[in-house]
N, C-alpha and C. Protein backbone atom coordinates (compact mmCIF):
# COMPACT_ATOMS: atom_id res chain seq x y z
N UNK A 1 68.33 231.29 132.41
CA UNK A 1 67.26 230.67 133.16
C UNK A 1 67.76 229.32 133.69
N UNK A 2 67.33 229.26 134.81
CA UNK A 2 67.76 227.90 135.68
C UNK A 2 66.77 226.70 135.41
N UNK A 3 66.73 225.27 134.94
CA UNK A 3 65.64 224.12 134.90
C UNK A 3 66.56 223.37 135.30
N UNK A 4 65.55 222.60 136.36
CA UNK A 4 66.12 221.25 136.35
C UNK A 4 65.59 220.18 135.56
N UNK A 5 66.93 218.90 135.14
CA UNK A 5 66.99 218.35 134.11
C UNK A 5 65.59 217.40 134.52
N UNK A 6 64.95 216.95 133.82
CA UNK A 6 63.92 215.90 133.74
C UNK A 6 64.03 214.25 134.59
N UNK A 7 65.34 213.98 134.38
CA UNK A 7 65.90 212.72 134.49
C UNK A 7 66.77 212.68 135.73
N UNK A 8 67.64 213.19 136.30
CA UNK A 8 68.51 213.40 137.46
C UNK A 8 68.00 214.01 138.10
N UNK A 9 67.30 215.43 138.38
CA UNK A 9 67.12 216.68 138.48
C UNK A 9 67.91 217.66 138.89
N UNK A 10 68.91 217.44 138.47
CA UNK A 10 70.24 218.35 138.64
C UNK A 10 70.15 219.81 137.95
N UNK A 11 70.36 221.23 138.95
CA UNK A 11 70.14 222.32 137.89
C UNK A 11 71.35 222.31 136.63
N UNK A 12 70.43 223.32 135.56
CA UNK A 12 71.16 223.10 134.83
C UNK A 12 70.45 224.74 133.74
N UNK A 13 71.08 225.03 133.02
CA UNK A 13 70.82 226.35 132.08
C UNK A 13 70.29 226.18 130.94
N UNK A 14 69.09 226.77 130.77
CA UNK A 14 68.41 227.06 129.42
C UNK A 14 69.09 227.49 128.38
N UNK A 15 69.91 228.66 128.42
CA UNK A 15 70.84 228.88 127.63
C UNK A 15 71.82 228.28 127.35
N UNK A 16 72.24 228.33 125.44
CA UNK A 16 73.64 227.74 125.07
C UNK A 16 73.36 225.83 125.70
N UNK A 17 72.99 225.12 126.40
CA UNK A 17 72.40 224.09 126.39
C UNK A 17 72.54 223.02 124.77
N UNK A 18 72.82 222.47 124.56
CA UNK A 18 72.93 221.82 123.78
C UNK A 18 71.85 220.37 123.83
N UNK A 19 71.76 220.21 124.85
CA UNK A 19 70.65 219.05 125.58
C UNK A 19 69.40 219.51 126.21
N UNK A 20 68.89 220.53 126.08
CA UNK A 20 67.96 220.62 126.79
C UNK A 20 66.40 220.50 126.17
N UNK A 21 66.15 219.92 127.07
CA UNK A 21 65.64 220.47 129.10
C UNK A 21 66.45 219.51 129.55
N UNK A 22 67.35 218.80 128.54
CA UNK A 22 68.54 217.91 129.78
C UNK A 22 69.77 218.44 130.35
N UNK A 23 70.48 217.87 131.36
CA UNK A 23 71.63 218.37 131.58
C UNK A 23 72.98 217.93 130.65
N UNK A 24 72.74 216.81 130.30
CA UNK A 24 73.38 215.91 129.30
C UNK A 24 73.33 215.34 128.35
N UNK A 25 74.09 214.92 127.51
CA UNK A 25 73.80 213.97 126.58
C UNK A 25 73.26 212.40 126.95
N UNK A 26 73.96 212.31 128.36
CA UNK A 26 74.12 211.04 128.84
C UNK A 26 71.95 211.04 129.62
N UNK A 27 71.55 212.05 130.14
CA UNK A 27 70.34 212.11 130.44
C UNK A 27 69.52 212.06 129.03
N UNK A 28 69.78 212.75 128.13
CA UNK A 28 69.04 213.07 126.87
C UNK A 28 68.76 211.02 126.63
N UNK A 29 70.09 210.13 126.57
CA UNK A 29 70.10 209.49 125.58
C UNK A 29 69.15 208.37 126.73
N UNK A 30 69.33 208.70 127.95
CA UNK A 30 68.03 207.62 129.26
C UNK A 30 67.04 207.87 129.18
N UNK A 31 66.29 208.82 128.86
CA UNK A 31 64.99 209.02 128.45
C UNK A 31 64.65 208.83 127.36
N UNK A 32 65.42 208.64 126.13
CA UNK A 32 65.06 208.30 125.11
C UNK A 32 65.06 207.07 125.00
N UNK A 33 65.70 206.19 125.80
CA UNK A 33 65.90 204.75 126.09
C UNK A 33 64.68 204.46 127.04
N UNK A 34 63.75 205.45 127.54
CA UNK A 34 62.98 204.79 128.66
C UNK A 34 61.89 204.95 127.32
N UNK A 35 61.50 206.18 126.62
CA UNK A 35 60.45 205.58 125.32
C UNK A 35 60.75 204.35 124.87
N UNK A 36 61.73 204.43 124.18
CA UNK A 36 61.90 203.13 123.30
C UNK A 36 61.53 201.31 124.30
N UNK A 37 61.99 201.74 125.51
CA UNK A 37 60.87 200.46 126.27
C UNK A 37 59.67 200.49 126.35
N UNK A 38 59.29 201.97 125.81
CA UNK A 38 57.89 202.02 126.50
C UNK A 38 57.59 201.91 127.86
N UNK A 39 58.67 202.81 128.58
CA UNK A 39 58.01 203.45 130.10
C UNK A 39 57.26 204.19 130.01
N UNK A 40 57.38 204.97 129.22
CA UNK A 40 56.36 206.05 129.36
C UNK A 40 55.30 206.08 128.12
N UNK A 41 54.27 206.23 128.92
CA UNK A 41 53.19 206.08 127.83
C UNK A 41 52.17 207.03 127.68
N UNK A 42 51.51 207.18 126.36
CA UNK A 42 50.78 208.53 126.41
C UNK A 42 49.08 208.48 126.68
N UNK A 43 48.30 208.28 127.08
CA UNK A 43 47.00 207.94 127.96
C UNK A 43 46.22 207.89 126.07
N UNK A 44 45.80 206.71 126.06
CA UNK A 44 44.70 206.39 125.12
C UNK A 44 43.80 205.23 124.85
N UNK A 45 43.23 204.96 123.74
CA UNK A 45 42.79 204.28 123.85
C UNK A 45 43.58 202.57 122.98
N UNK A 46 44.16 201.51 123.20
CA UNK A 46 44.59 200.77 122.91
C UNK A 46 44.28 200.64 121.66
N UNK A 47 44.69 200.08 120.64
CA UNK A 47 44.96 199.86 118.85
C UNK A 47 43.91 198.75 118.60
N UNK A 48 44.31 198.10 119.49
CA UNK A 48 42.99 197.11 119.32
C UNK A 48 41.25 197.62 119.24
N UNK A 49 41.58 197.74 120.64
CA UNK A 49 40.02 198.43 120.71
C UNK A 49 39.79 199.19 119.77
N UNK A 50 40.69 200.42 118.99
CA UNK A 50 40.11 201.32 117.70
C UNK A 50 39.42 200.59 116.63
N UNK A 51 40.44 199.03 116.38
CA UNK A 51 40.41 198.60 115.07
C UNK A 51 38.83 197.61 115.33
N UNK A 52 38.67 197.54 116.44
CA UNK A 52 37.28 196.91 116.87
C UNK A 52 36.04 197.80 116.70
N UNK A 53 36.26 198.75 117.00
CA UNK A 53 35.25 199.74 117.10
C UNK A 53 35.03 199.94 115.45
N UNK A 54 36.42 200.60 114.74
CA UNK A 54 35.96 200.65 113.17
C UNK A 54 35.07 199.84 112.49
N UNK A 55 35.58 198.14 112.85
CA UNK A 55 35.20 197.14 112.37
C UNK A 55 33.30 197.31 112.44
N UNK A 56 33.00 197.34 113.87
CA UNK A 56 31.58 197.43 114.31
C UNK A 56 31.01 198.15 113.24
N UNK A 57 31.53 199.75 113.01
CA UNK A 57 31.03 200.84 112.87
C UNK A 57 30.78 200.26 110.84
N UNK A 58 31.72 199.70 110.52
CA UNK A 58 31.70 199.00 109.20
C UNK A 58 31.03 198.46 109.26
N UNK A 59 30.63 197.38 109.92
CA UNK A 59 29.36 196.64 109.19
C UNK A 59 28.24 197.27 109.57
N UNK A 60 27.89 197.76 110.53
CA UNK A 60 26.25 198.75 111.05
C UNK A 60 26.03 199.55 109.59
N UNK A 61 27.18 200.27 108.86
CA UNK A 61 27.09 200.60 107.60
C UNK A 61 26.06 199.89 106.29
N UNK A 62 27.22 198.63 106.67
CA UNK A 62 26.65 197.50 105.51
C UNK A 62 25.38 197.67 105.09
């Protein structure tokens, strides 16, 4: 099967692949470098706001 890689988009083979859905090691290790900046992010709701909302929901308890 033919995919192109995520990062370049160069084709590249599903099979025997050692990197995939990358073409490389060298693509594998740029996208893992673009998480670790936090380019890419996953749609939610901010940490803050949760720990605010708990907080509320704690004392309405009280």
């Amino acid at each position: 099967m033919q995919i192109r890689c995520p990062v370049c988009k160069k084709k590249t083979t599903w099979e025997e692949n050692p990197c995939r859905p990358f073409c490389s090691e060298r693509c594998k290790l740029i996208d893992l470098g673009k998480w670790a900046a936090e380019e890419y992010r996953v749609p939610g709701e901010e940490a803050e706001e949760r720990e605010e909302e708990k907080k509320a929901a704690n004392e309405n308890e009280a």
